[in-house]
Structure formats: structure tokens, C-alpha cells
C-alpha atoms as a PDB file:
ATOM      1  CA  UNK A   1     134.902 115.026  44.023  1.00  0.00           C
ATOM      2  CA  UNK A   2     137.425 117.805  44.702  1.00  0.00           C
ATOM      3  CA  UNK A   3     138.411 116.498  48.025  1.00  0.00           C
ATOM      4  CA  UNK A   4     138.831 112.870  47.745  1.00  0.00           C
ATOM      5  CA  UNK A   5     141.209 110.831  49.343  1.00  0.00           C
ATOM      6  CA  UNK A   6     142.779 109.805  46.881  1.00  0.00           C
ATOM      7  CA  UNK A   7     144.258 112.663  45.920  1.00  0.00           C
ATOM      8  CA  UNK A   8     144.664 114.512  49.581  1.00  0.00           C
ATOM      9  CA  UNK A   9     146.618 111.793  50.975  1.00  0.00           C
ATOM     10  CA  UNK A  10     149.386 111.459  48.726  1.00  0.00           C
ATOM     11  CA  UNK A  11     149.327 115.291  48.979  1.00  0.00           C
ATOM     12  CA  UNK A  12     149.535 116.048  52.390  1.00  0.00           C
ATOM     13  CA  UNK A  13     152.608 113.233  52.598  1.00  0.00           C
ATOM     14  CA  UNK A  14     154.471 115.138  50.114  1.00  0.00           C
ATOM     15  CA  UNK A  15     154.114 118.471  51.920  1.00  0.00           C
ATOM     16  CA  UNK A  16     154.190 117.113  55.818  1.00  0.00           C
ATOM     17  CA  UNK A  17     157.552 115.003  54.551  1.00  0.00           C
ATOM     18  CA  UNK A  18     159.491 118.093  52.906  1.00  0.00           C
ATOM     19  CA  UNK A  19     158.478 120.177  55.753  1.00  0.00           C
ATOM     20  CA  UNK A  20     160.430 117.456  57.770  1.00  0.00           C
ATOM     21  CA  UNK A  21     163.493 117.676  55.679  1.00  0.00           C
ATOM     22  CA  UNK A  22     163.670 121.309  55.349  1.00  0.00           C
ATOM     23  CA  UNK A  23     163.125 121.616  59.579  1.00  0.00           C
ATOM     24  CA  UNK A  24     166.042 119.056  59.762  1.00  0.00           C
ATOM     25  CA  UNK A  25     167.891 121.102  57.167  1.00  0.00           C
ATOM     26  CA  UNK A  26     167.081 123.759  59.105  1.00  0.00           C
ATOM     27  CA  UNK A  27     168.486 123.060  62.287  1.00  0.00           C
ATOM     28  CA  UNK A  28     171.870 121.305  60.929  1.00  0.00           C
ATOM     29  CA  UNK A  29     172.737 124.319  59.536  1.00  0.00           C
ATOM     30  CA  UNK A  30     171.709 126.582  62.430  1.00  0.00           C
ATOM     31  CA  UNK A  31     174.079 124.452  64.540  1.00  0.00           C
ATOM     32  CA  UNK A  32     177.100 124.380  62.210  1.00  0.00           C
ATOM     33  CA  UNK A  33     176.431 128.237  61.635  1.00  0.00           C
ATOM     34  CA  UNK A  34     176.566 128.794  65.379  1.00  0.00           C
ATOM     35  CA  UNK A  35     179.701 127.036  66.237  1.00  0.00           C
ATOM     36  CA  UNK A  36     181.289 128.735  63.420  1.00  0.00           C
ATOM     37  CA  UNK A  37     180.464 131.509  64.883  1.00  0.00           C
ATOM     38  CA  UNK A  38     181.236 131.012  68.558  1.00  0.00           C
ATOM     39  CA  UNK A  39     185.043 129.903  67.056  1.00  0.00           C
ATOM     40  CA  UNK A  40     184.926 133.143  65.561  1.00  0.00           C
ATOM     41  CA  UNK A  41     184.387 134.555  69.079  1.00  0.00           C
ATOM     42  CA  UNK A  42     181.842 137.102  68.976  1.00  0.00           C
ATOM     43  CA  UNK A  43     179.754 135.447  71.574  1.00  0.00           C
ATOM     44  CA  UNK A  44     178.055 138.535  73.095  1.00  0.00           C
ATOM     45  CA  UNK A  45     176.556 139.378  69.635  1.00  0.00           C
ATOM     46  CA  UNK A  46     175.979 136.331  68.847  1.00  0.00           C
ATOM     47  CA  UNK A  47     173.751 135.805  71.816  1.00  0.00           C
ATOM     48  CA  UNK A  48     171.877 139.184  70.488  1.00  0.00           C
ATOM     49  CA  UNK A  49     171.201 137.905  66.959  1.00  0.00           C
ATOM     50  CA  UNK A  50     169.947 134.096  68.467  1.00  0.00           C
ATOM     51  CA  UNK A  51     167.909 135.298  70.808  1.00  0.00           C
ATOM     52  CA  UNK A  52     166.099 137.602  68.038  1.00  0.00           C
ATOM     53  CA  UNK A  53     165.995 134.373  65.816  1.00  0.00           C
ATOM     54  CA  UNK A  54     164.180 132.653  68.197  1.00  0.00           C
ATOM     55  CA  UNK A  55     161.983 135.433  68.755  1.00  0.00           C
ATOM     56  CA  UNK A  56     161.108 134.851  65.169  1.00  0.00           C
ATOM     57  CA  UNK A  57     160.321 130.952  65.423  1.00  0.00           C
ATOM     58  CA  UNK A  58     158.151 131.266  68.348  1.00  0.00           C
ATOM     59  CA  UNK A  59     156.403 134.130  66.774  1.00  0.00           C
ATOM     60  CA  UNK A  60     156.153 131.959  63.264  1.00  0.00           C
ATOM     61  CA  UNK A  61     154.625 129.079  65.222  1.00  0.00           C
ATOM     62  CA  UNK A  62     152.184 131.316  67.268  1.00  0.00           C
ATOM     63  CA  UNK A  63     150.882 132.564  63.266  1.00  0.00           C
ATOM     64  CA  UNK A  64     150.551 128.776  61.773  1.00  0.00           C
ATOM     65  CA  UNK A  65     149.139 127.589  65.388  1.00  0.00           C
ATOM     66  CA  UNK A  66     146.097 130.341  65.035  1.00  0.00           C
ATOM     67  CA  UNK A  67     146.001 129.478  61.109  1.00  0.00           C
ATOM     68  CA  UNK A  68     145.832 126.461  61.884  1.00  0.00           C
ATOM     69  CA  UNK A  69     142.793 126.621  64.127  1.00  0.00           C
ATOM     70  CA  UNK A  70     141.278 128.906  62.027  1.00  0.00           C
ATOM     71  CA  UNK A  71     141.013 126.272  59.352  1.00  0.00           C
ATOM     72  CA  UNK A  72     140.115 123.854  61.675  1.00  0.00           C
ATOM     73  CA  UNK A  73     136.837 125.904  62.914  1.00  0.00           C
ATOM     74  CA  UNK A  74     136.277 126.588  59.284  1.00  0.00           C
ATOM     75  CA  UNK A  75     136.059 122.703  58.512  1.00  0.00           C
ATOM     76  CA  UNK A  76     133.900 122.105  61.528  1.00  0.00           C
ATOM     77  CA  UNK A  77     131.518 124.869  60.328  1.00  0.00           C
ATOM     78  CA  UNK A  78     131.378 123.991  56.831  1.00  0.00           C
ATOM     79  CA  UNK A  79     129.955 120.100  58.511  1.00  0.00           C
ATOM     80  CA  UNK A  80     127.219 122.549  60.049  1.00  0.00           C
ATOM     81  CA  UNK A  81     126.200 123.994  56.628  1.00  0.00           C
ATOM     82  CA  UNK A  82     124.226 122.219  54.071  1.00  0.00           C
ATOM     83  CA  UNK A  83     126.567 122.321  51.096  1.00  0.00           C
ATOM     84  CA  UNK A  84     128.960 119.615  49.319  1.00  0.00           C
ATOM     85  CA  UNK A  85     132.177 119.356  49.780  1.00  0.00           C
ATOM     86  CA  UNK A  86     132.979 120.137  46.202  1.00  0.00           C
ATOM     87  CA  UNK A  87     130.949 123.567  45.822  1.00  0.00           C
ATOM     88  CA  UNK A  88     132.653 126.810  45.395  1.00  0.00           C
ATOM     89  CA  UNK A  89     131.662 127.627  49.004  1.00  0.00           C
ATOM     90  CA  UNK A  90     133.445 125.212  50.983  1.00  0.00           C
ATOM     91  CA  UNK A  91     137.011 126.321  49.692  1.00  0.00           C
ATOM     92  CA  UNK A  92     135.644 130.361  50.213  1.00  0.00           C
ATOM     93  CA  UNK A  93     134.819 129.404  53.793  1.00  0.00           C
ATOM     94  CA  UNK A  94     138.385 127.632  54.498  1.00  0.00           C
ATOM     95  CA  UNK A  95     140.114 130.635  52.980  1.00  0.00           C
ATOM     96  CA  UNK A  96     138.087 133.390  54.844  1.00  0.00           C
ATOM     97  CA  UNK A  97     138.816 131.608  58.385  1.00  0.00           C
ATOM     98  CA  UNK A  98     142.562 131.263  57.382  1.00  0.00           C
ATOM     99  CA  UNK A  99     142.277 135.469  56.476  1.00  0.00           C
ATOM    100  CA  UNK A 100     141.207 136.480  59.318  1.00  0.00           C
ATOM    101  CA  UNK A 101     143.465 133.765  61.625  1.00  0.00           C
ATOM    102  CA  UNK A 102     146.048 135.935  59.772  1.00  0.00           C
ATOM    103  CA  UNK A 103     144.361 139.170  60.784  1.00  0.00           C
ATOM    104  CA  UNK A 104     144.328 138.288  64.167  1.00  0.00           C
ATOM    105  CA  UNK A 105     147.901 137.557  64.143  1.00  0.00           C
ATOM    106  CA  UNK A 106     148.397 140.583  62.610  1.00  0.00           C
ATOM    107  CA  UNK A 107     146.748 142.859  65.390  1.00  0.00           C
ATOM    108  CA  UNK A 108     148.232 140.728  67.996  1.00  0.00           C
ATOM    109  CA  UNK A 109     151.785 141.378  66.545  1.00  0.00           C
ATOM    110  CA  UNK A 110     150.905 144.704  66.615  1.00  0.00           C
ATOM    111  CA  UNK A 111     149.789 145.258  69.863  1.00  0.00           C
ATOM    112  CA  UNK A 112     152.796 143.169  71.029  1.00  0.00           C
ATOM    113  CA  UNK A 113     155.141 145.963  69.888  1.00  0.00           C
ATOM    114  CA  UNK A 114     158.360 145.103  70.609  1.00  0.00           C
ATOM    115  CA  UNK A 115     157.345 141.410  71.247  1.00  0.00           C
ATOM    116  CA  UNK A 116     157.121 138.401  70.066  1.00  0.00           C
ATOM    117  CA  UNK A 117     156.350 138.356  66.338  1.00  0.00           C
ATOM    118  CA  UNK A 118     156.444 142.160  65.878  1.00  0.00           C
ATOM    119  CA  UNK A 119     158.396 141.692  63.031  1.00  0.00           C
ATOM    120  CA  UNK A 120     156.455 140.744  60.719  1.00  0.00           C
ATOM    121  CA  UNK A 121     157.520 139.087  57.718  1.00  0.00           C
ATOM    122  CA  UNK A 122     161.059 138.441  59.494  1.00  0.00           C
ATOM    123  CA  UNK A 123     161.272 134.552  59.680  1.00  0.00           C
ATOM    124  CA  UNK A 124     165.055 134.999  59.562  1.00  0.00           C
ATOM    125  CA  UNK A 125     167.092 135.782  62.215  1.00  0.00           C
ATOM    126  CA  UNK A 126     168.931 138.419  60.357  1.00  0.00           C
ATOM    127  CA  UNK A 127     166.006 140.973  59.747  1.00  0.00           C
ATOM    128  CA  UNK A 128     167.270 142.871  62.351  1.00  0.00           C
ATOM    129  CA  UNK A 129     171.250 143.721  61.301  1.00  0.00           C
ATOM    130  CA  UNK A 130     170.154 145.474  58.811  1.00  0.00           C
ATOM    131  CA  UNK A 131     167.855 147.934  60.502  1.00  0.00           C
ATOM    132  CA  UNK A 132     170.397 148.238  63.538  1.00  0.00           C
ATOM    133  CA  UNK A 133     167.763 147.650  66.026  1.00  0.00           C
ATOM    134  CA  UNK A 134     170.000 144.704  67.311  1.00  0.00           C
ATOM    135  CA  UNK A 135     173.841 145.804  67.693  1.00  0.00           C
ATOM    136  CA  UNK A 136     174.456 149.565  69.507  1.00  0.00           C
ATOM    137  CA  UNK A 137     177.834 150.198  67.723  1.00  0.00           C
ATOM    138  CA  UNK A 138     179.036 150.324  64.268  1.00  0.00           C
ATOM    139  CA  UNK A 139     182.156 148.281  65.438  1.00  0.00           C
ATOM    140  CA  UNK A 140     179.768 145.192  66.232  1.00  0.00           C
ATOM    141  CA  UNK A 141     178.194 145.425  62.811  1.00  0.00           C
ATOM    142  CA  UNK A 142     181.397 144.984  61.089  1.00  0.00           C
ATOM    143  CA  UNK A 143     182.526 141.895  63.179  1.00  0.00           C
ATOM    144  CA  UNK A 144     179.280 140.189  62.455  1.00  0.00           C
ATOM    145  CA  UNK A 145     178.962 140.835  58.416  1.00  0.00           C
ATOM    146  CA  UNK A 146     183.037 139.964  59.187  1.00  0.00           C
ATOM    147  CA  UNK A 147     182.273 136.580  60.246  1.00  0.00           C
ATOM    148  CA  UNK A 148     178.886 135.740  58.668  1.00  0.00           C
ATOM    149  CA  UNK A 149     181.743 135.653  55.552  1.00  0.00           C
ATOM    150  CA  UNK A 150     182.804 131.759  56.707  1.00  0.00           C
END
């Protein structure tokens, strides 16, 4: 069978345990990053570009929480249906709920505007230097990419 445990298990503890490292990698290096930064002493746009990266987690969880429910409805519905696990159709019905759990991120994003996960595809907190959106003077801009050199 295509889903047996046997083969999920060991799966799912390989992805669930890297996801674990890389979140702890993840938030070592925010920290060192920020007090590097803070030594630097740009606080005020510091404050700017944290506050947009934690725009960006919140709005990242929001997506993989409604994914995530998507996939679980899609499971629950596919125990409704009289098919095997292992037919073609199962694995179609998983990955339309998980589409349009992603669509429905996508208009909510969207509606948000400015919000929470408007930018879309910006899981990093520097999305926004680039486009300027975050910093209202040149001067700013150069004391950031100044100090994102340590």
C-alpha cells in the first residue's frame, strides 16, 4: 500500500526533526544578527525591518495553519468516500484541498492589503529594503546595507 506505516513514520520524523533544527537555526541566528545590529546602533531602523520580519512569520504561519486544515478536511473526506487509500484519487483529493487552502490565503492576503501576509512570497525579513517601502530616506538605506556587511 502507498500509505503504510512503515514508510510514513520514518518519513514524517525526518521532516518534523529538520524542521526543528532549521527553526532553532533560525532563531540563533536571528538573535546574534540582531545584537550585531543594535551594537551597530541603528536601532530605529532596526525596529522597522523586525517588525516587518515578524509580519512575515505570522503571516507564514497563518498560510501553513489554513494548509494545514485544508489537508486535514481533505483526509476526513476521503474516510467519507468509498475508495482505497492507494488509488489515484485519494492523493488528487489531498492536493486539491491543499490548492485551494492556498487560494484562500491568497485572497485573504490580498484583501489584507497592507497587512499581514500581503507580501507574498516574502518569508524574509528583507523583502522590503529593496523595494523602499520600509526606510523614508536614502541615508537609512545606506546605514542598513552598511551594517548588514558584519
Amino acid at each position: 500500500p502507498m500509505f503504510d506505516n512503515d514508510v510514513i513514520v520514518p518519513i514524517v520524523m525526518f521532516i518534523a526533526l529538520a524542521m526543528l533544527i532549521l527553526g532553532v537555526a533560525r532563531v540563533i541566528s536571528d538573535t546574534i544578527i540582531r545584537r550585531r545590529l543594535i551594537a551597530a546602533g541603528n536601532s530605529g531602523d532596526i525596529a522597522r525591518m523586525l517588525a516587518a520580519s515578524a509580519e512575515d512569520r505570522v503571516g507564514g504561519a497563518l498560510k501553513w495553519g489554513i494548509v494545514a486544515v485544508a489537508a486535514g478536511a481533505a483526509l476526513v473526506i476521503i474516510q467519507l468516500l468509498p475508495y482505497e487509500r492507494d488509488e489515484p484519487i485519494v492523493l488528487g483529493i489531498i492536493l486539491l484541498f491543499i490548492g485551494i487552502g492556498l487560494l484562500v490565503y491568497y485572497s485573504m492576503a490580498r484583501r489584507a492589503g497592507g497587512g499581514v501576509g500581503a507580501r507574498i512570497g516574502g518569508s524574509g525579513g528583507m523583502g522590503a529594503i529593496g523595494s523602499g517601502g520600509s526606510f523614508s530616506d536614502a541615508e537609512s538605506r545606506e546605514r542598513v546595507s552598511a551594517t548588514s556587511k558584519l
